[in-house]
N, C-alpha and C. Protein backbone atom coordinates (compact mmCIF):
# COMPACT_ATOMS: atom_id res chain seq x y z
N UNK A 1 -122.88 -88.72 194.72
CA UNK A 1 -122.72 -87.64 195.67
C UNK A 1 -122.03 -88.17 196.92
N UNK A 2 -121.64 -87.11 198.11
CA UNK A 2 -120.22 -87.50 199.14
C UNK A 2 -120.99 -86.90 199.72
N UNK A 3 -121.66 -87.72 201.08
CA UNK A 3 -121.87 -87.09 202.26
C UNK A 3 -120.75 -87.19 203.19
N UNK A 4 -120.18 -86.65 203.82
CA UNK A 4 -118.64 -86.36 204.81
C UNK A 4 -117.69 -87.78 204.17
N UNK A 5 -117.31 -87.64 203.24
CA UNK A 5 -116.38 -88.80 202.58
C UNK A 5 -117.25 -90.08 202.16
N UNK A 6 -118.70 -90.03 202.24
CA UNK A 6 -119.06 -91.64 201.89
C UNK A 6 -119.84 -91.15 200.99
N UNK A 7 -120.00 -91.86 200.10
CA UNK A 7 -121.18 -92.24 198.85
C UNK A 7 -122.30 -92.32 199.71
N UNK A 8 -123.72 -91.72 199.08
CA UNK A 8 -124.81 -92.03 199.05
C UNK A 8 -125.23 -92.79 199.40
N UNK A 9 -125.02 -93.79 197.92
CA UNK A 9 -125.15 -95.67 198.07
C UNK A 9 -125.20 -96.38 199.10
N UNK A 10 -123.80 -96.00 199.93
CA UNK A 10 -123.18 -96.78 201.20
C UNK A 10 -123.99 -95.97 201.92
N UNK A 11 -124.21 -95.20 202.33
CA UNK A 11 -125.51 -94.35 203.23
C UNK A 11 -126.57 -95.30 203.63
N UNK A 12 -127.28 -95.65 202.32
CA UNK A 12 -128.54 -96.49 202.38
C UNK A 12 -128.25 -97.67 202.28
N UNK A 13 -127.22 -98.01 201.87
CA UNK A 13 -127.28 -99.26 202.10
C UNK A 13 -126.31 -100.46 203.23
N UNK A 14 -125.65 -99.80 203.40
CA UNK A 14 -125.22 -99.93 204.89
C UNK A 14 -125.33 -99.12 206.30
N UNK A 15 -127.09 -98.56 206.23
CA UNK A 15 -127.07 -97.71 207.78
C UNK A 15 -128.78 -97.86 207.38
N UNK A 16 -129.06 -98.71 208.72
CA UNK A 16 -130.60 -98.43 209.16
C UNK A 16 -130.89 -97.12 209.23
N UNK A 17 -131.56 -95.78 208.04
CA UNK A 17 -132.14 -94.43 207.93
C UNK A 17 -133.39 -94.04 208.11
N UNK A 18 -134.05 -95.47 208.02
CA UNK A 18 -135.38 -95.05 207.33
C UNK A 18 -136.49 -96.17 208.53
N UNK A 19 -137.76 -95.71 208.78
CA UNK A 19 -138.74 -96.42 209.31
C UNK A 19 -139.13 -97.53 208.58
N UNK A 20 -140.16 -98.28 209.00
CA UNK A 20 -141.28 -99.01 208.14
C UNK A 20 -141.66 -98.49 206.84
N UNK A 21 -142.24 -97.22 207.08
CA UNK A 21 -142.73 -96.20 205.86
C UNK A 21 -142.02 -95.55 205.03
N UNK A 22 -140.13 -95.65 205.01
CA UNK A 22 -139.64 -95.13 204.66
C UNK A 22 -139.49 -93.53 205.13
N UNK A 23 -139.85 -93.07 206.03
CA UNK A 23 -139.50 -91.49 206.46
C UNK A 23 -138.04 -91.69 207.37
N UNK A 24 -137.37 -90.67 207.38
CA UNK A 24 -135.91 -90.54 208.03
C UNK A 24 -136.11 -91.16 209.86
N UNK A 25 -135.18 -92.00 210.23
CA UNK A 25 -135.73 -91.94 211.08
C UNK A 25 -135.22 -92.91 211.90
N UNK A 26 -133.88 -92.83 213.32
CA UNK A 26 -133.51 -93.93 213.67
C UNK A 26 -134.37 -95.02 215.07
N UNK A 27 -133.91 -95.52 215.14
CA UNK A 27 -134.33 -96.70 216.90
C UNK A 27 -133.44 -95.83 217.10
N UNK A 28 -133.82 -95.96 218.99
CA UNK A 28 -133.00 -95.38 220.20
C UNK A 28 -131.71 -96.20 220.03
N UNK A 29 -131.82 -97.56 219.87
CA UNK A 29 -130.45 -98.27 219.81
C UNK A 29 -129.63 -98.09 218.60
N UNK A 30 -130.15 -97.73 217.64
CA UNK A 30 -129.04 -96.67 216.18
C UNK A 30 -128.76 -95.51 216.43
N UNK A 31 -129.67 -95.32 217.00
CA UNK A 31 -128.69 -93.54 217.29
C UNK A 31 -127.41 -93.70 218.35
N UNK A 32 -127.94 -94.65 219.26
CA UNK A 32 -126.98 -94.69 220.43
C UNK A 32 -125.55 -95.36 219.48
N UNK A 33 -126.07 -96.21 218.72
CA UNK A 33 -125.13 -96.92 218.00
C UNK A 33 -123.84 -96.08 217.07
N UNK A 34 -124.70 -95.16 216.69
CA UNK A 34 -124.29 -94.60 215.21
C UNK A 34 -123.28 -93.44 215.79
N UNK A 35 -123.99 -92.33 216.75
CA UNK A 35 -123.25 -91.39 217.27
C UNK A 35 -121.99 -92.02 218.39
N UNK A 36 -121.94 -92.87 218.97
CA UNK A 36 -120.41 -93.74 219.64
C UNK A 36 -119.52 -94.24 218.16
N UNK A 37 -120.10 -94.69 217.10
CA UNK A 37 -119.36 -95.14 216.29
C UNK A 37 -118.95 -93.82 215.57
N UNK A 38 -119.20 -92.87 215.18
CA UNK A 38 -118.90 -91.62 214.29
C UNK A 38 -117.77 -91.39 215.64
N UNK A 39 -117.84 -91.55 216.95
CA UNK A 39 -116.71 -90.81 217.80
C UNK A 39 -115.65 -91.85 218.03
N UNK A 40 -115.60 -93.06 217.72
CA UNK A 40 -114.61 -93.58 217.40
C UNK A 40 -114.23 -95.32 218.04
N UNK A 41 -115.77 -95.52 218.87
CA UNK A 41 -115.64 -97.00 219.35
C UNK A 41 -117.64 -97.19 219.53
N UNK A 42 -117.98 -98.63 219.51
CA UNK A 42 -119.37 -98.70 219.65
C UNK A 42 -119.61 -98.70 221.22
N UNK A 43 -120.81 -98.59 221.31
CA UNK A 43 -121.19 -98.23 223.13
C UNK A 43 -120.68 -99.26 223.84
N UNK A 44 -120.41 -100.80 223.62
CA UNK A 44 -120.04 -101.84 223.90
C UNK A 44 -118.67 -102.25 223.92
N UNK A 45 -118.29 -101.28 223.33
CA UNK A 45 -116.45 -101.46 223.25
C UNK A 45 -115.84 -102.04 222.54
N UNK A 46 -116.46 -102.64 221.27
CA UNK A 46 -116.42 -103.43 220.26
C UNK A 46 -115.96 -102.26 219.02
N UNK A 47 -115.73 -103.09 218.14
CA UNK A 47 -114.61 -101.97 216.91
C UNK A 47 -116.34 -101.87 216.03
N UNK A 48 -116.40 -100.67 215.18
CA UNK A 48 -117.47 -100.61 214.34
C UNK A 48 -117.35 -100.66 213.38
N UNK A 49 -118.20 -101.16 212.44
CA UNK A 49 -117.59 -101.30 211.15
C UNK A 49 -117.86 -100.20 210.08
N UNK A 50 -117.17 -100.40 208.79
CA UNK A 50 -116.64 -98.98 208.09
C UNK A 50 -118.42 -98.15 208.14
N UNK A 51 -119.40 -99.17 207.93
CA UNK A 51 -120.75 -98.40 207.61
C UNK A 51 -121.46 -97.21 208.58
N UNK A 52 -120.71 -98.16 209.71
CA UNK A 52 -121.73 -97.83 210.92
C UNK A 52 -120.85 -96.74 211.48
N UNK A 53 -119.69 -96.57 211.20
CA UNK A 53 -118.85 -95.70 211.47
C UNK A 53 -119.36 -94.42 210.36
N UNK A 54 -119.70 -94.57 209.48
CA UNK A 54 -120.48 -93.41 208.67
C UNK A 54 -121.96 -93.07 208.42
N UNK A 55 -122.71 -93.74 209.68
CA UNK A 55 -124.32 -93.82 209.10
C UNK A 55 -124.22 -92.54 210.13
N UNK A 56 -123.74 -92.22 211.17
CA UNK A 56 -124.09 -90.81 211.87
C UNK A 56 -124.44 -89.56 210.95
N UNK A 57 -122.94 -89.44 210.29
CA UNK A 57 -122.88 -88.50 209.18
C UNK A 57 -124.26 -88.77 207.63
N UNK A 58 -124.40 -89.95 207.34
CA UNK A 58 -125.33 -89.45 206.56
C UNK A 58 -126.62 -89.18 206.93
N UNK A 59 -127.15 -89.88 208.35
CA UNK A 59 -128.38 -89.70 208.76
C UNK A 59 -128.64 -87.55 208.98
N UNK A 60 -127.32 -87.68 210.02
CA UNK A 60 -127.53 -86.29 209.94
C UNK A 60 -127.74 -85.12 208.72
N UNK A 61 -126.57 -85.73 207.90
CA UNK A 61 -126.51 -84.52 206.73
C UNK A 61 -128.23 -85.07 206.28
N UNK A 62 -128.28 -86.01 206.04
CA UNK A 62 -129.92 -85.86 205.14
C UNK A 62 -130.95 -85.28 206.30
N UNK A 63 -130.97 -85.07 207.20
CA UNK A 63 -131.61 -84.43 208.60
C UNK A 63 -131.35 -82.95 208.57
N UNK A 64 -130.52 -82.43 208.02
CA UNK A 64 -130.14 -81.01 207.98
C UNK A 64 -131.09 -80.49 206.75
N UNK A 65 -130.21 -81.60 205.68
CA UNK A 65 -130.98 -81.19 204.11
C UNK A 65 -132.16 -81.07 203.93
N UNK A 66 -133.08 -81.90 205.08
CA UNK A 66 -134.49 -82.22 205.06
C UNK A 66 -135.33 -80.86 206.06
N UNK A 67 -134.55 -80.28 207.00
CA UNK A 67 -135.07 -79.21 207.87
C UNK A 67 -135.38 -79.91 208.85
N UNK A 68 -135.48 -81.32 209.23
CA UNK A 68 -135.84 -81.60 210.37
C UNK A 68 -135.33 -81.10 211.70
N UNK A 69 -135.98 -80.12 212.47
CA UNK A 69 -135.43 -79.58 213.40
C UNK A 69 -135.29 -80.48 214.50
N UNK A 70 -136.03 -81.68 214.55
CA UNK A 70 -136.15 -82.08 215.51
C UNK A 70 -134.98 -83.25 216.08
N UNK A 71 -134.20 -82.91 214.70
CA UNK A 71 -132.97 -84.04 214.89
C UNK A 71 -131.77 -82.87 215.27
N UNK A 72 -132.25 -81.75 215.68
CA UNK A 72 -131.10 -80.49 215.65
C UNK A 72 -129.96 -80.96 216.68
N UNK A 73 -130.57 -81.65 218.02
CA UNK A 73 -129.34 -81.84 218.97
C UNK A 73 -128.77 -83.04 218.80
N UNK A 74 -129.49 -84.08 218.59
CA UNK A 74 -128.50 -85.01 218.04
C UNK A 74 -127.78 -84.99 216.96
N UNK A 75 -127.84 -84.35 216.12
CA UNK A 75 -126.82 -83.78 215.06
C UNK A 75 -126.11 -82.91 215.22
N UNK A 76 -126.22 -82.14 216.66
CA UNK A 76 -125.60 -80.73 216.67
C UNK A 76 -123.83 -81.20 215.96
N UNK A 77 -123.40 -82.04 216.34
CA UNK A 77 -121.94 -82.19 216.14
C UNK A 77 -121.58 -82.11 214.62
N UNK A 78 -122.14 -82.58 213.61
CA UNK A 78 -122.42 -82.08 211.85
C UNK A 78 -123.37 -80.68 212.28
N UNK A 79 -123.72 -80.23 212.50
CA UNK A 79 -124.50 -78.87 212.02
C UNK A 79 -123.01 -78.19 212.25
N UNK A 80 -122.52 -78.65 213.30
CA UNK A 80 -121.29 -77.16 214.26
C UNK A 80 -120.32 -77.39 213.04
N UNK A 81 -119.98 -78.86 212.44
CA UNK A 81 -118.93 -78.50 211.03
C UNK A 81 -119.33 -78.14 210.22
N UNK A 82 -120.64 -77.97 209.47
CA UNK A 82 -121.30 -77.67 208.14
C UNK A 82 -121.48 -75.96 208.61
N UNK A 83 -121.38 -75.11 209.71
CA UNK A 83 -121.73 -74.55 210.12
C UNK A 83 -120.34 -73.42 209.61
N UNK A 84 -119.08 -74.46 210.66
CA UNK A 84 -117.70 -74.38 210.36
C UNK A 84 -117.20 -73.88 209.01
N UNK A 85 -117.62 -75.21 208.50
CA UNK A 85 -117.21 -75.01 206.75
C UNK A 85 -117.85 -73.67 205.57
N UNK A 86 -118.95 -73.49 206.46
CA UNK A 86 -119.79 -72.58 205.74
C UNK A 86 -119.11 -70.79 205.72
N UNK A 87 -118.99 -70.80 207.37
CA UNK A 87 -118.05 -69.24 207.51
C UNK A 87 -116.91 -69.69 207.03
N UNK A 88 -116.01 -70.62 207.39
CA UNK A 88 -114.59 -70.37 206.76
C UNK A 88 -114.70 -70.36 204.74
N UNK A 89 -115.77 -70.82 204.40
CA UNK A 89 -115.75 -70.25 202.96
C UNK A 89 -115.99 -68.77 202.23
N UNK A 90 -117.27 -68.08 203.14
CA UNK A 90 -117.32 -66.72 203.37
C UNK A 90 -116.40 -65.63 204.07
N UNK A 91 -115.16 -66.31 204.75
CA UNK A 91 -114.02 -65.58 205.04
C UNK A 91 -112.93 -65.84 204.27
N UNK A 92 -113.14 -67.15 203.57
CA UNK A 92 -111.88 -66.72 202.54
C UNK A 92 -112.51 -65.94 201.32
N UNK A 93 -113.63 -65.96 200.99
CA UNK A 93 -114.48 -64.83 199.99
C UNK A 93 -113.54 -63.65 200.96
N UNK A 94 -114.05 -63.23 201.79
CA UNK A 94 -113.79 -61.63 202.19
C UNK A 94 -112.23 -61.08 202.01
N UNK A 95 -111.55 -61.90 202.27
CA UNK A 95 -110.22 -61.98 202.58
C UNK A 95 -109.78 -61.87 200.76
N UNK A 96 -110.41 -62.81 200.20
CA UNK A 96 -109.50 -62.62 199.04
C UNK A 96 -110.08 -60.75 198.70
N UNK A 97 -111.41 -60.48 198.34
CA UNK A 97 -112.15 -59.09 198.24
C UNK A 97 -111.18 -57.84 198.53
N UNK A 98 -110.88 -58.07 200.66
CA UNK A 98 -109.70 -57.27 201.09
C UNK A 98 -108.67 -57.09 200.19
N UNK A 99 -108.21 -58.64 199.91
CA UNK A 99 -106.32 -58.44 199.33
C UNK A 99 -106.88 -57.89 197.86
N UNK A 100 -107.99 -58.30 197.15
CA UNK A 100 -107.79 -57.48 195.75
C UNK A 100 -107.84 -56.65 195.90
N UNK A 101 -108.70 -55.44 196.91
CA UNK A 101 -108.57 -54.05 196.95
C UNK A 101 -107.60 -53.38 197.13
N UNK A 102 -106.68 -53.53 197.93
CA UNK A 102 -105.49 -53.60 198.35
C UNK A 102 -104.46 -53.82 196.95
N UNK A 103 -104.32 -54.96 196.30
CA UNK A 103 -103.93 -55.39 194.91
C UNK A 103 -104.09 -53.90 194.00
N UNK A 104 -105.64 -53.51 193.97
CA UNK A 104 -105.79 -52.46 193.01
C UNK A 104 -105.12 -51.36 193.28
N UNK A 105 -105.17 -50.76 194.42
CA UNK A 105 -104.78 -49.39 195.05
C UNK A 105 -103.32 -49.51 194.87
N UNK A 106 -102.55 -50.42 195.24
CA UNK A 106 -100.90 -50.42 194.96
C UNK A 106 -100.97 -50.74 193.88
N UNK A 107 -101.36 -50.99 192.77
CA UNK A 107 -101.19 -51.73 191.03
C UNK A 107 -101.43 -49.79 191.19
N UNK A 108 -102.29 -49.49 191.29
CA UNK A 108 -102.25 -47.70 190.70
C UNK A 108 -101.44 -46.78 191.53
N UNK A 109 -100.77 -46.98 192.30
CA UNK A 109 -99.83 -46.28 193.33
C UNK A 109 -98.59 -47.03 191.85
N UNK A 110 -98.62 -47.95 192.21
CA UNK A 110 -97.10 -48.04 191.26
C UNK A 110 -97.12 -48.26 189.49
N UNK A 111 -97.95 -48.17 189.30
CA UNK A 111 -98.48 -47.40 187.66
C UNK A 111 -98.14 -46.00 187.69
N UNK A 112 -98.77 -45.16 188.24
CA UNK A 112 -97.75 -43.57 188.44
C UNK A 112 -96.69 -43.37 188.64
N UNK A 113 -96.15 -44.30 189.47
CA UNK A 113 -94.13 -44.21 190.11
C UNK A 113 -93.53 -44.78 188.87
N UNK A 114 -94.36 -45.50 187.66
CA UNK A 114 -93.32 -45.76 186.83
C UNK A 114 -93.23 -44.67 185.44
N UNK A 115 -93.54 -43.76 185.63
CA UNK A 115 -93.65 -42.76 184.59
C UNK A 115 -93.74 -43.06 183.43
N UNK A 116 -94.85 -43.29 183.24
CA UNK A 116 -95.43 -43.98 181.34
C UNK A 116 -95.41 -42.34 180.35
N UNK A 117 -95.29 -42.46 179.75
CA UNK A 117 -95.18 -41.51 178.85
C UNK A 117 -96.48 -41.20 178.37
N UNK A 118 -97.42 -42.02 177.93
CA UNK A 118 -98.93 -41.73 177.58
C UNK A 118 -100.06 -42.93 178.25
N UNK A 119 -100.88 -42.22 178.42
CA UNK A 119 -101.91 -42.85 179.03
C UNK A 119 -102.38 -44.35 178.81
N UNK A 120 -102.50 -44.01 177.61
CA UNK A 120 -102.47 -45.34 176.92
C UNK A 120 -101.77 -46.46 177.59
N UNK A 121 -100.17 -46.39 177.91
CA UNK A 121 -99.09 -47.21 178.16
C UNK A 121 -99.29 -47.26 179.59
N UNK A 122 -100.03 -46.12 180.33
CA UNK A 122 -100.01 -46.59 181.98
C UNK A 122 -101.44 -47.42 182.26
N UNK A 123 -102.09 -47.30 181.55
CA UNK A 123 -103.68 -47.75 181.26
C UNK A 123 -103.05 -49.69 180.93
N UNK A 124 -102.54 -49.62 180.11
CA UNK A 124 -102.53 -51.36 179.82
C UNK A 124 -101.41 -51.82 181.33
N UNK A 125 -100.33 -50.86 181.21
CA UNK A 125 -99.73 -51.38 182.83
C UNK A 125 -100.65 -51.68 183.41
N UNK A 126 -101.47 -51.04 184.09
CA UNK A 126 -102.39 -50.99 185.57
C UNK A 126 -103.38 -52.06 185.00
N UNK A 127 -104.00 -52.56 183.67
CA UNK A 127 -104.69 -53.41 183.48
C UNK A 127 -104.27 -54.73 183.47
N UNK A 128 -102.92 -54.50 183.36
CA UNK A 128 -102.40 -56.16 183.15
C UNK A 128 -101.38 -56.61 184.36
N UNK A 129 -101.52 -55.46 185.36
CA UNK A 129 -101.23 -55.70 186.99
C UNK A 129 -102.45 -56.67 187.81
N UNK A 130 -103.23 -55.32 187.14
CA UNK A 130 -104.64 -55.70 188.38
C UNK A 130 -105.11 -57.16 187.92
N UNK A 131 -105.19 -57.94 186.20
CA UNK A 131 -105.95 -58.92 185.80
C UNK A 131 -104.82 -60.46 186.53
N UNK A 132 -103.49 -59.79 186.44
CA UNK A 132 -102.31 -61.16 187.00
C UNK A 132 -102.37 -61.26 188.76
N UNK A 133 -102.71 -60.23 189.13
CA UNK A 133 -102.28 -60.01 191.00
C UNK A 133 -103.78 -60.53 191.35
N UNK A 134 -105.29 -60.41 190.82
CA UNK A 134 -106.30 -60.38 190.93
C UNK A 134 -106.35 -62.44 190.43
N UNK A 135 -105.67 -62.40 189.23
CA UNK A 135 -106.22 -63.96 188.73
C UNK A 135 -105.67 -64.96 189.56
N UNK A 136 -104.34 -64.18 190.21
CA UNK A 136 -103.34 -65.50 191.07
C UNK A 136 -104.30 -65.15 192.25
N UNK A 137 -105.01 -64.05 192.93
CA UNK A 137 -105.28 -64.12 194.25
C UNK A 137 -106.55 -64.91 194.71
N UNK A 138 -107.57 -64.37 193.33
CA UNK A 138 -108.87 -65.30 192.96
C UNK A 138 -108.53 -66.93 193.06
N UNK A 139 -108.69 -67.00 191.30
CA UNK A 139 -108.86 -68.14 190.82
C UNK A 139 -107.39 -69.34 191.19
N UNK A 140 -106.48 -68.75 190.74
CA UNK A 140 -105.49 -69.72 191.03
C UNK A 140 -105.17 -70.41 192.48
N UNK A 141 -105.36 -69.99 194.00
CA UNK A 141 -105.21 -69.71 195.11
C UNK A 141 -106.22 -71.02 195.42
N UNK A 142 -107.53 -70.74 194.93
CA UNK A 142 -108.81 -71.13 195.59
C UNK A 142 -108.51 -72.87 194.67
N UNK A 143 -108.14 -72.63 193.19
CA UNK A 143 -108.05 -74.09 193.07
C UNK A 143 -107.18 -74.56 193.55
N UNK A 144 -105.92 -74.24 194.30
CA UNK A 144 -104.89 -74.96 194.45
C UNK A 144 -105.33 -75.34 195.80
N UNK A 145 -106.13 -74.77 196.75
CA UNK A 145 -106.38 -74.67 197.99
C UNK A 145 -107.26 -76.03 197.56
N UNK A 146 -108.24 -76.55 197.09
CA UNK A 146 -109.30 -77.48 196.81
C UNK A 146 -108.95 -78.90 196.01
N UNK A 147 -107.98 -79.05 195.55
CA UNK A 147 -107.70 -79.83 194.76
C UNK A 147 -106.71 -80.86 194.83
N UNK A 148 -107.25 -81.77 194.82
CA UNK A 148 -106.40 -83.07 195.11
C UNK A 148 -105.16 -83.92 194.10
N UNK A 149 -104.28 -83.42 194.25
CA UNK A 149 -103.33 -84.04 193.04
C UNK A 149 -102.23 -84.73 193.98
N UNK A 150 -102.40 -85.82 194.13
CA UNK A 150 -101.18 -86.49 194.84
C UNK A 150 -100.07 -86.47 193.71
N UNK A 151 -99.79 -86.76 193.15
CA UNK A 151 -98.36 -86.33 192.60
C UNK A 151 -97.83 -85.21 192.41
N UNK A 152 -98.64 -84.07 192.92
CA UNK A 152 -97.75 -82.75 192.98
C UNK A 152 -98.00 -82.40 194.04
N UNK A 153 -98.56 -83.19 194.99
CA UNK A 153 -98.48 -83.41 196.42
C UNK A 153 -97.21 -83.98 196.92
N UNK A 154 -97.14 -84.92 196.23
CA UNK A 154 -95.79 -85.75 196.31
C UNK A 154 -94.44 -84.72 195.77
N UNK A 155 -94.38 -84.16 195.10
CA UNK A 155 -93.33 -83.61 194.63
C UNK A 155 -93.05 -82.09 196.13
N UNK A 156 -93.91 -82.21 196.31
CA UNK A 156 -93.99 -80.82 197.98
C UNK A 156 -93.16 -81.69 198.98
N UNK A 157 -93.37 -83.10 199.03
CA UNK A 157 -92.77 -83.83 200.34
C UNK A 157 -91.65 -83.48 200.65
N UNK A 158 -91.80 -82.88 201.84
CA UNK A 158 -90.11 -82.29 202.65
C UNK A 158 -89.57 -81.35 202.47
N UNK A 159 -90.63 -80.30 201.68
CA UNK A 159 -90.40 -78.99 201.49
C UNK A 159 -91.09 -78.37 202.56
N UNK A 160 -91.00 -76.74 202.56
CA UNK A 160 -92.07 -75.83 203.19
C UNK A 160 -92.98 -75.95 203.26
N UNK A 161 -93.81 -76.25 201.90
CA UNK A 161 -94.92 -76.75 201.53
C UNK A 161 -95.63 -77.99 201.68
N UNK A 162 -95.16 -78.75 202.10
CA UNK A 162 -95.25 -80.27 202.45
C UNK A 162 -96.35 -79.91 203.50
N UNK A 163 -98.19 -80.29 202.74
CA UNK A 163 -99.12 -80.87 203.39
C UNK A 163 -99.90 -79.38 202.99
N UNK A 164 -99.29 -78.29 203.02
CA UNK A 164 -100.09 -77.11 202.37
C UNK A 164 -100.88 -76.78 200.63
N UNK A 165 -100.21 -77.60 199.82
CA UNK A 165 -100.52 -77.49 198.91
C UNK A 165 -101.40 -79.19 198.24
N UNK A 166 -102.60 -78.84 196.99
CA UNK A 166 -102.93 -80.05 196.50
C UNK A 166 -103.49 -81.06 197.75
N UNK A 167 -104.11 -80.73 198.50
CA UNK A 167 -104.54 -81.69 199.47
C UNK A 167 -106.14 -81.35 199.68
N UNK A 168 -106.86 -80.64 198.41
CA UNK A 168 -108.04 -80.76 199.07
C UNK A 168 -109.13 -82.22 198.58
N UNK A 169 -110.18 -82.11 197.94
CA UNK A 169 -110.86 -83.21 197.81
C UNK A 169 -111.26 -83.62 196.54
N UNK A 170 -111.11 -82.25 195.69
CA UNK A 170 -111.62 -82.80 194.39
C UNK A 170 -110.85 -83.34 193.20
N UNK A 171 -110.68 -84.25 192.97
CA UNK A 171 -110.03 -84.64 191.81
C UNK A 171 -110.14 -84.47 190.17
N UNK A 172 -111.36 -83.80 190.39
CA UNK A 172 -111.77 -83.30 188.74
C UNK A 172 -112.59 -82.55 188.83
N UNK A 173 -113.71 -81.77 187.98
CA UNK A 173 -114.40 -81.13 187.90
C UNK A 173 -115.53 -81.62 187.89
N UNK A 174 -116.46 -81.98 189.46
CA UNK A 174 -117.25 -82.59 189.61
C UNK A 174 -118.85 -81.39 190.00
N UNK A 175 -119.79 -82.06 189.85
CA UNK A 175 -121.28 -81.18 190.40
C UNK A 175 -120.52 -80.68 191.53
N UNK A 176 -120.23 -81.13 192.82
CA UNK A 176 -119.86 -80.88 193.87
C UNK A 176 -118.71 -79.70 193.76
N UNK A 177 -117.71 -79.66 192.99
CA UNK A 177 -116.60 -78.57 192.93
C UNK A 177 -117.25 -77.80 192.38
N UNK A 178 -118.37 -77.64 191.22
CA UNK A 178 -118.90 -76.47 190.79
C UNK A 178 -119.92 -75.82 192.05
N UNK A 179 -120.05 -76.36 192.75
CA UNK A 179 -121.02 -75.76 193.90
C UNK A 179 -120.36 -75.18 194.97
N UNK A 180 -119.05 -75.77 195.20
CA UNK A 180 -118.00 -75.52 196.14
C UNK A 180 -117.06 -73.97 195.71
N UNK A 181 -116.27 -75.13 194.75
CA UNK A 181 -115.37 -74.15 194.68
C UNK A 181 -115.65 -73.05 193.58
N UNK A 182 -116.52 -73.48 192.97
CA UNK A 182 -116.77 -72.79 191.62
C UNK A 182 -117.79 -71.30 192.41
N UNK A 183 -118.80 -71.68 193.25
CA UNK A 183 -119.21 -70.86 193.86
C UNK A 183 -118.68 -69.83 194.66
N UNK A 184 -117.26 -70.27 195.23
CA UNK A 184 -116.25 -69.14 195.80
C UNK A 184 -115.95 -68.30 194.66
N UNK A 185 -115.68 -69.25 193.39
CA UNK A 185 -115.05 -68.06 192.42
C UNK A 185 -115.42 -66.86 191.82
N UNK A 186 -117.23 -67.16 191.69
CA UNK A 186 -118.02 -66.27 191.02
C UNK A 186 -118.59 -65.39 192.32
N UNK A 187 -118.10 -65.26 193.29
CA UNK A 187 -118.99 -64.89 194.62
C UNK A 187 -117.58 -63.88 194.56
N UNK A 188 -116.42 -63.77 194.44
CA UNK A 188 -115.23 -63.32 194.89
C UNK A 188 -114.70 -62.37 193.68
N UNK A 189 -115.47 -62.35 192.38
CA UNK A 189 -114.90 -61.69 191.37
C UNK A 189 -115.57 -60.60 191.45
């Protein structure tokens, strides 16, 4: 699993998380440590290293996951992106919803303007409008938006498209994309 780009593993095993007893839980001098290093230098002015530069992010995300409210303000800075990430996924849900409705109403505005002769023939038109304008706006859109393919990333370089397309995170069909993106899909149909 990927807490904000790091493995698990590296979570625990490169970031003081845990007490004596094992419960979540930093020193005043790790937190001070951890939140200067997640912003981009240690309190001392010294460079941080790759761990400590990511123990903010996992302490927090497992602090969110756990309900601990009491870590709410020192985490506020991950709650405000998980927060972020959360509406901008429920507005591209709405948005795609809008454009299919929209999709349907003109697929049957211009199913009538083309004068089918029997029902039948305007019936498979308007069905095989709405399933192509609906599958590119859905499904096709949302994976291209999520999905990481550097070589057809590469083939965009120095076009229009250059940095818009193939640049999201998943590289295959992982637990995580079925929860992500797979969850936009079935939420949006």
């Amino acid at each position: 699993m990927q807490v904000a780009g790091t493995s698990t593993s590296t979570c625990w095993a490169g970031c003081r998380l845990t007490d004596a007893t094992g419960a979540l839980s930093l020193t005043n001098a790790d937190r001070e440590l951890y939140r200067a290093c997640a912003a981009g230098a240690a309190p001392n002015g010294t460079a941080c290293s790759a761990e400590e530069s990511s123990c903010y992010n996992c302490f927090c995300y497992k602090a969110i996951n756990d309900g601990k409210l009491r870590e709410s303000v020192y985490c506020s800075r991950l709650a405000g992106m998980l927060v972020l990430q959360a509406a901008s996924q429920v507005a591209t849900v709405l948005v795609i919803l809008v454009i299919n409705s929209l999709l349907a109403y003109s697929s049957r505005l211009l199913t009538v303007c083309e004068k089918h002769h029997t029902r039948s023939s305007e019936a498979r038109s308007l069905a095989w409008k709405l399933f192509m304008a609906q599958f590119l706006n859905s499904a096709v859109s949302t994976i291209i938006a999520n999905a990481y393919l550097p070589f057809l990333a590469h083939a965009l370089d120095g076009t229009v498209a250059d940095g818009l397309f193939f640049q999201g995170i998943y590289t295959d069909l992982t637990p995580n994309w079925y929860k992500v993106v797979g969850r936009s899909l079935v939420i949006s149909q």
